[in-house]
N, C-alpha and C. Protein backbone atom coordinates (compact mmCIF):
# COMPACT_ATOMS: atom_id res chain seq x y z
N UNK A 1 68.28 51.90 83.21
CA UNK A 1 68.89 53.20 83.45
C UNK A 1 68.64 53.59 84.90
N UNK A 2 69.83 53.54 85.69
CA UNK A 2 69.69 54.44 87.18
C UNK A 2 69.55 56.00 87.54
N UNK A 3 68.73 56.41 87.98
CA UNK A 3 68.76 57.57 87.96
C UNK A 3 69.41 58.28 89.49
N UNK A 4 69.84 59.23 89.58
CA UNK A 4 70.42 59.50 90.62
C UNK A 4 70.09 61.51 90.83
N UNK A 5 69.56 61.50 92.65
CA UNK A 5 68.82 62.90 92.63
C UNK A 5 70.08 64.16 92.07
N UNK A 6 69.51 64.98 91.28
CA UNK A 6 69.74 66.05 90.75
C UNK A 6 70.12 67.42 91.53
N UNK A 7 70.48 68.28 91.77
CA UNK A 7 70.44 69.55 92.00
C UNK A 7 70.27 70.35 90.55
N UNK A 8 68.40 70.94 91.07
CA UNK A 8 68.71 72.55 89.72
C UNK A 8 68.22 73.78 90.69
N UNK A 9 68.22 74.71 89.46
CA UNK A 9 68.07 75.80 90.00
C UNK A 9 66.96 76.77 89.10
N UNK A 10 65.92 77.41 90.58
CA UNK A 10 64.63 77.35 90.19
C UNK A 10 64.72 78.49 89.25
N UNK A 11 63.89 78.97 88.03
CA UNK A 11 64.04 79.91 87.57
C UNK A 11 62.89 80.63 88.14
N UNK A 12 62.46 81.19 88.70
CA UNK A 12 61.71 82.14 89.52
C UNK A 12 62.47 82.78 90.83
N UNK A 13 63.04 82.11 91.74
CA UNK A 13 63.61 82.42 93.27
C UNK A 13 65.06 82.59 93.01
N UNK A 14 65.32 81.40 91.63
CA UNK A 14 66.81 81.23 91.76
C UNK A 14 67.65 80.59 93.16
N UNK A 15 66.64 79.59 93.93
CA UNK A 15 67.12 78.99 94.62
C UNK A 15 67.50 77.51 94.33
N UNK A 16 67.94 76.54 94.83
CA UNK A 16 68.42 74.93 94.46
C UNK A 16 67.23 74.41 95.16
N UNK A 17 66.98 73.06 94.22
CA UNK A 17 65.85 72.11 94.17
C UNK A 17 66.42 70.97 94.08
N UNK A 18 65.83 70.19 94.50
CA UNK A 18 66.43 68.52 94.03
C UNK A 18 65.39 68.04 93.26
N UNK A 19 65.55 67.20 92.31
CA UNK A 19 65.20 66.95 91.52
C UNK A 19 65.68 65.36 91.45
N UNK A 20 64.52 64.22 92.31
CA UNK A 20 64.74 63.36 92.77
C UNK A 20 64.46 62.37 91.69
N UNK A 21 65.35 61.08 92.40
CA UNK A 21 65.10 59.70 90.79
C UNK A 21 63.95 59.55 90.99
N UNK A 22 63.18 59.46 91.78
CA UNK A 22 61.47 59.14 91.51
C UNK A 22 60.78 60.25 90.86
N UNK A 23 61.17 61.32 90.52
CA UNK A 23 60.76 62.40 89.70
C UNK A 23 61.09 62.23 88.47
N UNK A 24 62.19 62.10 88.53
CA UNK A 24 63.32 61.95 87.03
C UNK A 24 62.82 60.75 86.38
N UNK A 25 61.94 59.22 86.88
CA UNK A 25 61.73 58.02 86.59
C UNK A 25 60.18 58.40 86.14
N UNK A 26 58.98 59.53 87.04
CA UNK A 26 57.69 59.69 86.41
C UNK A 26 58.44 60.79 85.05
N UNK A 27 59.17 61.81 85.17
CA UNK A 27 59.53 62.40 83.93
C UNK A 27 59.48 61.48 82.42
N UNK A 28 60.28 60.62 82.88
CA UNK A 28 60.79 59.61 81.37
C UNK A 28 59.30 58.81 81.29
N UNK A 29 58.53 58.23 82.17
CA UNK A 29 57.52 57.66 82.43
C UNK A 29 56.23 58.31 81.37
N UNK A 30 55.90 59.42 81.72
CA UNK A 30 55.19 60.75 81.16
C UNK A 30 56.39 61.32 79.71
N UNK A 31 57.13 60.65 79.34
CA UNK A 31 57.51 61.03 78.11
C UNK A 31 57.77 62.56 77.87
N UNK A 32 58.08 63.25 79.41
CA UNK A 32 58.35 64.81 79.82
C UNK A 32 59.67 64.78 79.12
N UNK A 33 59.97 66.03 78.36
CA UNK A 33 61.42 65.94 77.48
C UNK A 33 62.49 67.22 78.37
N UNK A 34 61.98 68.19 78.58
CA UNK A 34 62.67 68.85 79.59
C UNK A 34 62.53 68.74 81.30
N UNK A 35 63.55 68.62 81.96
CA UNK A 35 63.77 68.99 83.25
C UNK A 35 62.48 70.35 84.10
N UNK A 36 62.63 70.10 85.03
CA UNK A 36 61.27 70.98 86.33
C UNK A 36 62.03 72.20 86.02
N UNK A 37 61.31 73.76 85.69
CA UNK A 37 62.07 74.87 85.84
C UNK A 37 62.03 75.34 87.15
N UNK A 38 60.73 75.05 88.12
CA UNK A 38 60.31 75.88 89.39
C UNK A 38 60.96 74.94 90.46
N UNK A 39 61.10 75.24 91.79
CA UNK A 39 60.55 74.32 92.67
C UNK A 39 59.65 74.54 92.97
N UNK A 40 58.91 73.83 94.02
CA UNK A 40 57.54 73.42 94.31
C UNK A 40 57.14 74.48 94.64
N UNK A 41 57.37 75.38 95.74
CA UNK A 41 56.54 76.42 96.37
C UNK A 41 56.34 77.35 95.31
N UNK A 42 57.27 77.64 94.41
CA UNK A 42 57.10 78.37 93.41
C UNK A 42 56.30 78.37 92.07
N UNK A 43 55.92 76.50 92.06
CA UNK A 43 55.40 76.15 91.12
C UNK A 43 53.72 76.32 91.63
N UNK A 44 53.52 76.10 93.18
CA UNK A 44 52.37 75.89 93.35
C UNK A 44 51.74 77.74 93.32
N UNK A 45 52.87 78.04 94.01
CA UNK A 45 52.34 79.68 93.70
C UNK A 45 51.95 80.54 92.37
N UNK A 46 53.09 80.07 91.40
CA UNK A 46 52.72 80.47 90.18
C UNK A 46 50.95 80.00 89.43
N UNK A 47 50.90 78.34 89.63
CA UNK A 47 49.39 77.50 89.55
C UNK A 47 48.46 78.59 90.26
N UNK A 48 48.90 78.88 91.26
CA UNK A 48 47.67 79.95 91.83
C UNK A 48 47.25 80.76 91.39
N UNK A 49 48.16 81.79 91.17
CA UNK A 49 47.99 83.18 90.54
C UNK A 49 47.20 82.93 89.16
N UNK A 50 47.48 82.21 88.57
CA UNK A 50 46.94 81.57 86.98
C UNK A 50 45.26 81.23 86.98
N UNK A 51 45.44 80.20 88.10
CA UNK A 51 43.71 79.82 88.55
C UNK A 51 42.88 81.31 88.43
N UNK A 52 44.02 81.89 89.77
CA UNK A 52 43.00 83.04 90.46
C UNK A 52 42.63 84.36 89.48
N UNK A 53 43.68 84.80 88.25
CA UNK A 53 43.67 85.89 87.66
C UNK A 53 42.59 85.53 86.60
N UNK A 54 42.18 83.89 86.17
CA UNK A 54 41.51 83.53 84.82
C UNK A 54 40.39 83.07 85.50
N UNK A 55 39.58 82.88 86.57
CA UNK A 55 38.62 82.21 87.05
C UNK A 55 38.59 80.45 87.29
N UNK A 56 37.24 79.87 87.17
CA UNK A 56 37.70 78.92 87.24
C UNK A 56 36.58 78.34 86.20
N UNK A 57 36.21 77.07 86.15
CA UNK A 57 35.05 76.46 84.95
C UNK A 57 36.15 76.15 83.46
N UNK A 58 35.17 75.46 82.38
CA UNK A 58 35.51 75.32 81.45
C UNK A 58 35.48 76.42 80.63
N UNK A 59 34.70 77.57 80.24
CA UNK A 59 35.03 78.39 79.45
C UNK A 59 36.30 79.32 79.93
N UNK A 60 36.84 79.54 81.77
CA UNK A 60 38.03 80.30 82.07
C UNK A 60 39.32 79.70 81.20
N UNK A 61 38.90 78.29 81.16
CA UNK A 61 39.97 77.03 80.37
C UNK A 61 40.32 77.13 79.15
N UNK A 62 39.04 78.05 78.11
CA UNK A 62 39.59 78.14 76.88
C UNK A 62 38.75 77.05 76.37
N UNK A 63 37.97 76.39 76.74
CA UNK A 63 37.05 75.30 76.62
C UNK A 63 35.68 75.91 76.55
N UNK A 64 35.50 76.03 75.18
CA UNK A 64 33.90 76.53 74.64
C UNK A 64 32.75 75.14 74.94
N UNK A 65 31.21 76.12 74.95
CA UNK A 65 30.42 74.55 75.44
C UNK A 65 29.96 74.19 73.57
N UNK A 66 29.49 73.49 73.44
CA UNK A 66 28.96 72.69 71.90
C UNK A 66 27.68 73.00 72.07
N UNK A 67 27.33 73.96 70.93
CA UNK A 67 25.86 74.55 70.82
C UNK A 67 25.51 73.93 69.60
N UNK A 68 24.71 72.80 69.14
CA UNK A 68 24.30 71.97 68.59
C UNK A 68 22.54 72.26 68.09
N UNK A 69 22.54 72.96 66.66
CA UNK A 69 20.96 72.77 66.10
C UNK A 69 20.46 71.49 66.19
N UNK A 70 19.17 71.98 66.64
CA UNK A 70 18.67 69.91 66.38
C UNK A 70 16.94 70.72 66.64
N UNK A 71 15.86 69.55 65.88
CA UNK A 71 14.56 69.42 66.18
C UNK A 71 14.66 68.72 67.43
N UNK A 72 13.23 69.14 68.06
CA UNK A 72 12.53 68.75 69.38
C UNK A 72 11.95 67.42 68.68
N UNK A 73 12.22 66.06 69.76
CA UNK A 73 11.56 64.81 69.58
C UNK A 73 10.18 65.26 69.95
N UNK A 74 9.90 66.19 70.84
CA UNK A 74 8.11 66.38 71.29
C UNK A 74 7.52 66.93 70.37
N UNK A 75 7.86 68.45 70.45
CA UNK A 75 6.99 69.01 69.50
C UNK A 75 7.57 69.27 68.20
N UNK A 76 8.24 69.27 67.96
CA UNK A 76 9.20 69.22 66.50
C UNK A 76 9.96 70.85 65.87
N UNK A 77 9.99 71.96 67.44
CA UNK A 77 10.16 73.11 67.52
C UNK A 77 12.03 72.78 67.18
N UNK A 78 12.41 73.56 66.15
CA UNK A 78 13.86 74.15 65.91
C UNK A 78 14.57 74.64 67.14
N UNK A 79 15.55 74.10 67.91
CA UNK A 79 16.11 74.37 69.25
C UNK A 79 17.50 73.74 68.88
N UNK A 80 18.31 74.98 70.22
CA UNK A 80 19.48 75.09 70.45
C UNK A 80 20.13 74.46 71.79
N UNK A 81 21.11 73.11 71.37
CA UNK A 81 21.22 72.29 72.89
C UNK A 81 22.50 72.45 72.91
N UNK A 82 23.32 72.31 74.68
CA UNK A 82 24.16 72.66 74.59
C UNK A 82 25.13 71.12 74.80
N UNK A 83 24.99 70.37 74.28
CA UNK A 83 25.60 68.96 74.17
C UNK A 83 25.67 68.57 72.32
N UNK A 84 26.10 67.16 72.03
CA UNK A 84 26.00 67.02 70.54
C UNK A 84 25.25 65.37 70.88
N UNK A 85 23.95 65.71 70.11
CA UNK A 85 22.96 64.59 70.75
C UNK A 85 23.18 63.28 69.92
N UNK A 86 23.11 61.92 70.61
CA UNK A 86 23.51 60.87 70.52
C UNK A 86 22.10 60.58 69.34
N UNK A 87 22.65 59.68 68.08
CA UNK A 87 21.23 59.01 67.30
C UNK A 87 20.96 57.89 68.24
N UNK A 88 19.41 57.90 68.21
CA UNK A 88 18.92 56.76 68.96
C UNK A 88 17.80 57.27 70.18
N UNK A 89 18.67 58.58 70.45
CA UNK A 89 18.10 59.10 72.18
C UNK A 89 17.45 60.50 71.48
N UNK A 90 15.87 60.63 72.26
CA UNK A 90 15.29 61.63 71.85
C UNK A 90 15.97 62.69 72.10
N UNK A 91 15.91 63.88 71.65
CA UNK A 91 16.87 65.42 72.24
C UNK A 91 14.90 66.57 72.38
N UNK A 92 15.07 66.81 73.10
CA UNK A 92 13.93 67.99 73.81
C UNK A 92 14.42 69.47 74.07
N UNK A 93 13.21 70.22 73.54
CA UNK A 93 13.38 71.77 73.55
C UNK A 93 13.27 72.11 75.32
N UNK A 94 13.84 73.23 75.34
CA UNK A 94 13.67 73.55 77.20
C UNK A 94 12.64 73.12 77.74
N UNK A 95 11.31 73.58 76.92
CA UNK A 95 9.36 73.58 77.64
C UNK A 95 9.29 72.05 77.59
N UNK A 96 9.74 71.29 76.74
CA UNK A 96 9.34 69.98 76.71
C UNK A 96 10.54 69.27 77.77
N UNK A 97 11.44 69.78 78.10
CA UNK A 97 11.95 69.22 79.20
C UNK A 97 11.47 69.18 80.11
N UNK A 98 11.21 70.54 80.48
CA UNK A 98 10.63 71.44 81.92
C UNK A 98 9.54 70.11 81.99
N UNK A 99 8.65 69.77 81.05
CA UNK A 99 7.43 69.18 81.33
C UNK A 99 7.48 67.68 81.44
N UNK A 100 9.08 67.12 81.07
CA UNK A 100 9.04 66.05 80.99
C UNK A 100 9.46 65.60 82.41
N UNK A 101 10.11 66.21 83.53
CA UNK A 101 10.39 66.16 84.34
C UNK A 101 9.66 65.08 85.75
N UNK A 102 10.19 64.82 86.30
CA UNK A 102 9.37 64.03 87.33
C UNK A 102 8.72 64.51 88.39
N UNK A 103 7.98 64.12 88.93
CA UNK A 103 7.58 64.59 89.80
C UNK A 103 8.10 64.46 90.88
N UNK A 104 8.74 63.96 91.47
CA UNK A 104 9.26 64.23 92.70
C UNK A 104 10.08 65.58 92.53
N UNK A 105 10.78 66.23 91.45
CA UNK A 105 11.41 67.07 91.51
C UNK A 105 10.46 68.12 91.74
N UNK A 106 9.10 68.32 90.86
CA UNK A 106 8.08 69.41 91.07
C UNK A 106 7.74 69.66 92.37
N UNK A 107 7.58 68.35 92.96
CA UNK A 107 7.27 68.15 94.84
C UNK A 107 8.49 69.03 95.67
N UNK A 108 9.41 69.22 95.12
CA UNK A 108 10.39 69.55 95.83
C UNK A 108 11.05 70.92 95.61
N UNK A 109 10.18 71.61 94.32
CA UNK A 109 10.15 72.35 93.66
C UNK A 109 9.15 73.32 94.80
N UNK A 110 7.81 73.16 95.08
CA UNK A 110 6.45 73.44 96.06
C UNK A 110 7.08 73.27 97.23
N UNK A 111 7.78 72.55 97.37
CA UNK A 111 8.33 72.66 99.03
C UNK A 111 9.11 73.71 99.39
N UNK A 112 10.38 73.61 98.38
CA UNK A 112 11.22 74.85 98.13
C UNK A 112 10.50 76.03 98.53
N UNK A 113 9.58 76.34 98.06
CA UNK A 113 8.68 77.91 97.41
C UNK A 113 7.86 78.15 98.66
N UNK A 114 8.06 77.23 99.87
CA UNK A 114 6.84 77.07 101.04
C UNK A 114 5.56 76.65 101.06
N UNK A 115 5.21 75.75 99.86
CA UNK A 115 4.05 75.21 100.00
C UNK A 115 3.11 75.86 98.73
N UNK A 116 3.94 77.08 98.16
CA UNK A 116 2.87 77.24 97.16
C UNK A 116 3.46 76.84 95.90
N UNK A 117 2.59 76.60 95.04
CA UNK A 117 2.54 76.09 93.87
C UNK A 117 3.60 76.91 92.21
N UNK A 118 3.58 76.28 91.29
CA UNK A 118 4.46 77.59 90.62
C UNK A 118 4.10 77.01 89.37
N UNK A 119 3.17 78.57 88.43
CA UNK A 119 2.69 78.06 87.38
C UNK A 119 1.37 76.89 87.56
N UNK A 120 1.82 76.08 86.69
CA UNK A 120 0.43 75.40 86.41
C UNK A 120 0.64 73.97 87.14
N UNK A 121 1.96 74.08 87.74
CA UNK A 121 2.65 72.70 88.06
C UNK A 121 1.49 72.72 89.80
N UNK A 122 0.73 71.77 90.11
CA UNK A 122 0.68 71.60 91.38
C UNK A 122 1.49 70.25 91.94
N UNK A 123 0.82 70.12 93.37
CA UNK A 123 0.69 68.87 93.68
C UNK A 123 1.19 67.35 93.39
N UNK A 124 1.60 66.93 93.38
CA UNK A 124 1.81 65.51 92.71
C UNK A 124 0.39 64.69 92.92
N UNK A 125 -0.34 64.07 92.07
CA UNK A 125 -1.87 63.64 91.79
C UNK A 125 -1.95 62.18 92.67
N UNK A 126 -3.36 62.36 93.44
CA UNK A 126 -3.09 61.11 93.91
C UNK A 126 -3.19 59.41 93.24
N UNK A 127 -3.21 58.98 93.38
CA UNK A 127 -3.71 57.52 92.46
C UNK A 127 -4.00 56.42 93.81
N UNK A 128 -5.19 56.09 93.04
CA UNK A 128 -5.90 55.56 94.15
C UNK A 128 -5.82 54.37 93.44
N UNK A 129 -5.31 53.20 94.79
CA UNK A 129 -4.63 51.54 94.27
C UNK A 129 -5.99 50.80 93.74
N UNK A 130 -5.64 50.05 93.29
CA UNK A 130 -6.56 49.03 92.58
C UNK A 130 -7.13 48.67 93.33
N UNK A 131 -8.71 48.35 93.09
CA UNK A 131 -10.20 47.29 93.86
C UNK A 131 -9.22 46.59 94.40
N UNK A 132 -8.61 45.32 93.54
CA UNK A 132 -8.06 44.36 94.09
C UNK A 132 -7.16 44.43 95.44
N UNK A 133 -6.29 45.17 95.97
CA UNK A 133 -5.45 45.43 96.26
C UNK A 133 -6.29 46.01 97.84
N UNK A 134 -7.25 46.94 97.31
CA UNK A 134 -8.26 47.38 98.60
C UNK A 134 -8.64 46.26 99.47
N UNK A 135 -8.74 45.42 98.42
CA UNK A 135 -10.20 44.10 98.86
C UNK A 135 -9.06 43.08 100.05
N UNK A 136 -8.11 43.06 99.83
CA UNK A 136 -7.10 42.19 100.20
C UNK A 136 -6.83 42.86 101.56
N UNK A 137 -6.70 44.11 101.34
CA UNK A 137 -6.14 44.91 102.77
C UNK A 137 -7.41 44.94 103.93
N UNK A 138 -8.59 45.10 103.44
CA UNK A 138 -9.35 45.07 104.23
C UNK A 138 -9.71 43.64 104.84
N UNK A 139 -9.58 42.51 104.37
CA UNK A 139 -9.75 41.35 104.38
C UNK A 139 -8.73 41.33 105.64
N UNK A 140 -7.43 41.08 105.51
CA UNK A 140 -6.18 41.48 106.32
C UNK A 140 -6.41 41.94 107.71
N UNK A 141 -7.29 43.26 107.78
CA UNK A 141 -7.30 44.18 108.84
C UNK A 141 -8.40 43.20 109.07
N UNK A 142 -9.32 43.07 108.85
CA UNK A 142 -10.85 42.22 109.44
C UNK A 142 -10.18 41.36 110.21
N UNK A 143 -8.81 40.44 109.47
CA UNK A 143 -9.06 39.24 110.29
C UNK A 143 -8.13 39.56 111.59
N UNK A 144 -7.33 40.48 111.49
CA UNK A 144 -6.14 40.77 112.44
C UNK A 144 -7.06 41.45 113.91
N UNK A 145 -8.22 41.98 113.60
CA UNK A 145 -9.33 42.60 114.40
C UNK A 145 -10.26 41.99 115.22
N UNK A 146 -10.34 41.16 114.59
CA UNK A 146 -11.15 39.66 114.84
C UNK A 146 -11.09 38.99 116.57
N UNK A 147 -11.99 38.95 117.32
CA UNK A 147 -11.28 38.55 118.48
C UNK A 147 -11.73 36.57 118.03
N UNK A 148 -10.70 35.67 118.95
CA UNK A 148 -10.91 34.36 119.00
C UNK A 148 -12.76 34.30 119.33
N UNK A 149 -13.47 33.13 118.99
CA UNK A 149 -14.88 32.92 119.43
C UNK A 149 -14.52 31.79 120.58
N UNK A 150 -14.95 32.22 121.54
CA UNK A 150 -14.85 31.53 123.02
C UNK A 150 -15.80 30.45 122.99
């Protein structure tokens, strides 16, 4: 089937549009059953006003979030999540999130805040490397220190 460009007429301006075979070819393509009512400037203007009068996000959309009962894998506290949790993968109450968290985020959390701390969260803890690991480095530095014996 050849398609060949169109003249319509916009229903908003009531001005003429073309309505081209590469339009008319994604139409049939997209299984679209009626013809474009706007032209473009009119269509993009109308899209605007729509965005701008309803906000924007998924609930402006008419798109509710999924508030899902479920037990806490930690402490076994009755909680409300806002996803529908996969079997297999633990699901956690807020506090047991908050706590499950990593530390680099807490670090960055204290940095944020200027250096002070928040709650009970400090510092990230140091860990001091294994004997082994000492014994090797110092060995290392000894010999790199070392002058030749003349």
């Amino acid at each position: 089937m050849e398609f060949v460009d169109r003249l319509l007429i916009c229903a908003d301006c009531g001005g003429e549009f073309v309505f081209t075979a590469g339009e008319q070819l994604f139409f049939l393509d997209k299984q679209f059953k009626n013809d474009p009512k706007r032209c473009k400037p009119c269509k993009s203007r109308r899209s605007a006003q729509v965005a701008g009068a309803t906000g924007t996000g998924p609930a402006a959309a008419g798109i509710s979030r999924t508030e899902t009962r479920t037990t806490c894998s930690e402490c076994g506290v009755e909680t409300t999540v806002p996803f529908k949790p996969t079997q297999g993968r633990p699901v956690l109450c807020r506090q047991c999130f908050k706590n499950k968290r990593p530390i680099a985020a807490t670090a960055e959390t204290v940095a944020a805040n200027g250096g002070a701390t928040v709650g009970a969260q400090a510092a990230a803890p140091t860990i001091a490397p294994p004997a082994e690991q000492m014994q090797k480095s110092s060995d290392a530095g000894a010999a790199a220190h070392a002058s030749p014996a003349a």
